[in-house]
Protein backbone atom coordinates (compact mmCIF):
# COMPACT_ATOMS: atom_id res chain seq x y z
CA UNK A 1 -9.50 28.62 -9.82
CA UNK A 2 -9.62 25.95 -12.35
CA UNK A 3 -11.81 22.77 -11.77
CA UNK A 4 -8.44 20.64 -12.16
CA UNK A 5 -6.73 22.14 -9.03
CA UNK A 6 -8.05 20.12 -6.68
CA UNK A 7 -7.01 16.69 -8.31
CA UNK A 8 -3.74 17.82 -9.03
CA UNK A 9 -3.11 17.47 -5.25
CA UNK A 10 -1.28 14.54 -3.79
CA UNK A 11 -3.26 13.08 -1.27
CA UNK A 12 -1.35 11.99 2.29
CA UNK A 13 -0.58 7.85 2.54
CA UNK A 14 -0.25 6.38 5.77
CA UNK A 15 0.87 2.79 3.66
CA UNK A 16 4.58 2.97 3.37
CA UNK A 17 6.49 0.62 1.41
CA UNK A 18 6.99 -3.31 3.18
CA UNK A 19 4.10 -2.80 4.94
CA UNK A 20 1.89 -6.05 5.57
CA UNK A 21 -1.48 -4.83 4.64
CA UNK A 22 -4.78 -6.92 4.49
CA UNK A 23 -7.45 -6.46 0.92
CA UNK A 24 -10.61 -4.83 2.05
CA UNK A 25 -12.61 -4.87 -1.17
CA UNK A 26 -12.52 -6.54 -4.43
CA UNK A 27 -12.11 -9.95 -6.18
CA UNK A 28 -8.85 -10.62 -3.40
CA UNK A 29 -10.53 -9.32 -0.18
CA UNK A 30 -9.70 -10.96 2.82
CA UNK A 31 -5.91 -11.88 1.44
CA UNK A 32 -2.40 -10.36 2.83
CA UNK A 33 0.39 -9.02 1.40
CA UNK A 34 3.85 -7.14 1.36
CA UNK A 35 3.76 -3.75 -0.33
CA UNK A 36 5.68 -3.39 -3.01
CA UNK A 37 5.16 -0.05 -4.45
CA UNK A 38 3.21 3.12 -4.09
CA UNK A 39 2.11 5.90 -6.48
CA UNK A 40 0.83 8.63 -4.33
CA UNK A 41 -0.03 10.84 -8.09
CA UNK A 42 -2.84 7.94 -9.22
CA UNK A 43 -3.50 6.66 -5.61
CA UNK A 44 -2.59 3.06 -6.27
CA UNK A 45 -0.56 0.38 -4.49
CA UNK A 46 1.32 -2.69 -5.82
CA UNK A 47 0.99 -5.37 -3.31
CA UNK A 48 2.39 -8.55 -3.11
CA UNK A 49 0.70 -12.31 -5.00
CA UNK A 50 -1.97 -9.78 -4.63
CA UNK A 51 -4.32 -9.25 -8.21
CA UNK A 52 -2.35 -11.59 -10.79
CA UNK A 53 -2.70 -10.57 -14.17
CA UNK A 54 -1.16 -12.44 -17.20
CA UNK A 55 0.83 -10.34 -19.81
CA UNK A 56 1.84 -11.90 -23.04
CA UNK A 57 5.63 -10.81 -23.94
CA UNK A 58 7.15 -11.05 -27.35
CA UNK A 59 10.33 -12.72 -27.15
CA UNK A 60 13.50 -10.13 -26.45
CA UNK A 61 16.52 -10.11 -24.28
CA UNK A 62 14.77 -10.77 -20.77
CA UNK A 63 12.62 -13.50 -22.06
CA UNK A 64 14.42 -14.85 -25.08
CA UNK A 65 11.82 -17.32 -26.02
CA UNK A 66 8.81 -14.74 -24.88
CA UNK A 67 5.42 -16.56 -23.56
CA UNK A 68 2.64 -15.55 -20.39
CA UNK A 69 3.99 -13.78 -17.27
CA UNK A 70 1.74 -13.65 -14.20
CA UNK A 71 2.86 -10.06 -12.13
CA UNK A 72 0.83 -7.95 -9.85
CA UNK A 73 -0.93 -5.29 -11.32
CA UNK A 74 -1.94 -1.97 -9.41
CA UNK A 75 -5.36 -1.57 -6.82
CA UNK A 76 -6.43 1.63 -4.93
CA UNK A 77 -5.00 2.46 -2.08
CA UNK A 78 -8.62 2.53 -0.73
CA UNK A 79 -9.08 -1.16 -0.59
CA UNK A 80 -6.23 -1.80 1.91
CA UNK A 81 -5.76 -1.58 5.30
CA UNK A 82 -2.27 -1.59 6.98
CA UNK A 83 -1.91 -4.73 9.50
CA UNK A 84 -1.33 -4.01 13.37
CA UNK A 85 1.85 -6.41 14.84
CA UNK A 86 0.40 -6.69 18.00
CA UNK A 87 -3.33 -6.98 17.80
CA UNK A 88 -3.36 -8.85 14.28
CA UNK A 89 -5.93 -6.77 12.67
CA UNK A 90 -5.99 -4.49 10.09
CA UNK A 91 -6.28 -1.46 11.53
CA UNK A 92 -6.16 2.84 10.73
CA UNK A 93 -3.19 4.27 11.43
CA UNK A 94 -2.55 7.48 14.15
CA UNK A 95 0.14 9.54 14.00
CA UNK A 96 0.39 10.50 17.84
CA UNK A 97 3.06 13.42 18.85
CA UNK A 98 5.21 12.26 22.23
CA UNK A 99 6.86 15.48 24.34
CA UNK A 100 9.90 15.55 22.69
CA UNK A 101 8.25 16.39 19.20
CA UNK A 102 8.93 12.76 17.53
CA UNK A 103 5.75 11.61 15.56
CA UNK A 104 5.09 8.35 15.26
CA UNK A 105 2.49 5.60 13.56
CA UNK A 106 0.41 3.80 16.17
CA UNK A 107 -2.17 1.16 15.66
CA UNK A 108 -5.22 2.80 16.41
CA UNK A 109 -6.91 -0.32 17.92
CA UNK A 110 -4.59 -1.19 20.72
CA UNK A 111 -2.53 1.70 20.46
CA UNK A 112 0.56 -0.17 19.61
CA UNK A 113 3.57 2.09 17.87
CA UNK A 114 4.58 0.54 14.58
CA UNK A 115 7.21 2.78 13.39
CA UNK A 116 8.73 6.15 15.03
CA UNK A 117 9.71 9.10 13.16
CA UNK A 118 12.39 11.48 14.45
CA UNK A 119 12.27 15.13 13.79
């Protein structure tokens, strides 16, 4: 087995996409946001007026007279916690099986289901 195996694995995200999720660590803890995108390869999540960065762009098409852009740029999907509806606090998530064999995401708090998931 080669020591490279075990990164090459894609590690299981509970954040989907339009999630509201709350900044746990960093220069923006404390702020919320919409998700926006999520690379499961690198581990990283695009969230929302969540860590601006400026780019400078040479003039082209787009941005015919080129100039600064502000746009998110990518954190780890370690310093975010998904937002419960109910209980307003960021919160794990549980993936709870009912009889029937539907999974779901539940708030693991108040036990609150966000989002159901049919077989």
């Amino acid at each position: 087995m080669s020591g490279g195996d075990a990164m090459d694995a894609v590690k299981k995200v509970h954040i989907r996409k339009n999630d509201i999720v709350k900044v746990m660590a960093g220069k923006e803890k404390g702020k919320v946001g919409r998700v926006l995108k999520i690379d499961r390869e690198r581990g990283r999540i695009l969230v929302e007026k969540i860590n601006m960065v400026k780019r400078h762009l040479k003039p082209g098409k787009s941005h015919p007279q080129g100039g600064i852009v502000e746009k998110e740029a990518a954190m780890d999907l370690s310093n975010v916690l998904i937002m419960c509806d109910k209980c307003n606090l960021p919160t794990r998530i549980a993936n709870p099986v009912d009889g029937t064999g539907n999974r779901s995401r539940a708030c693991k708090r108040c036990g609150d289901v966000l989002e159901t998931k049919r077989k």
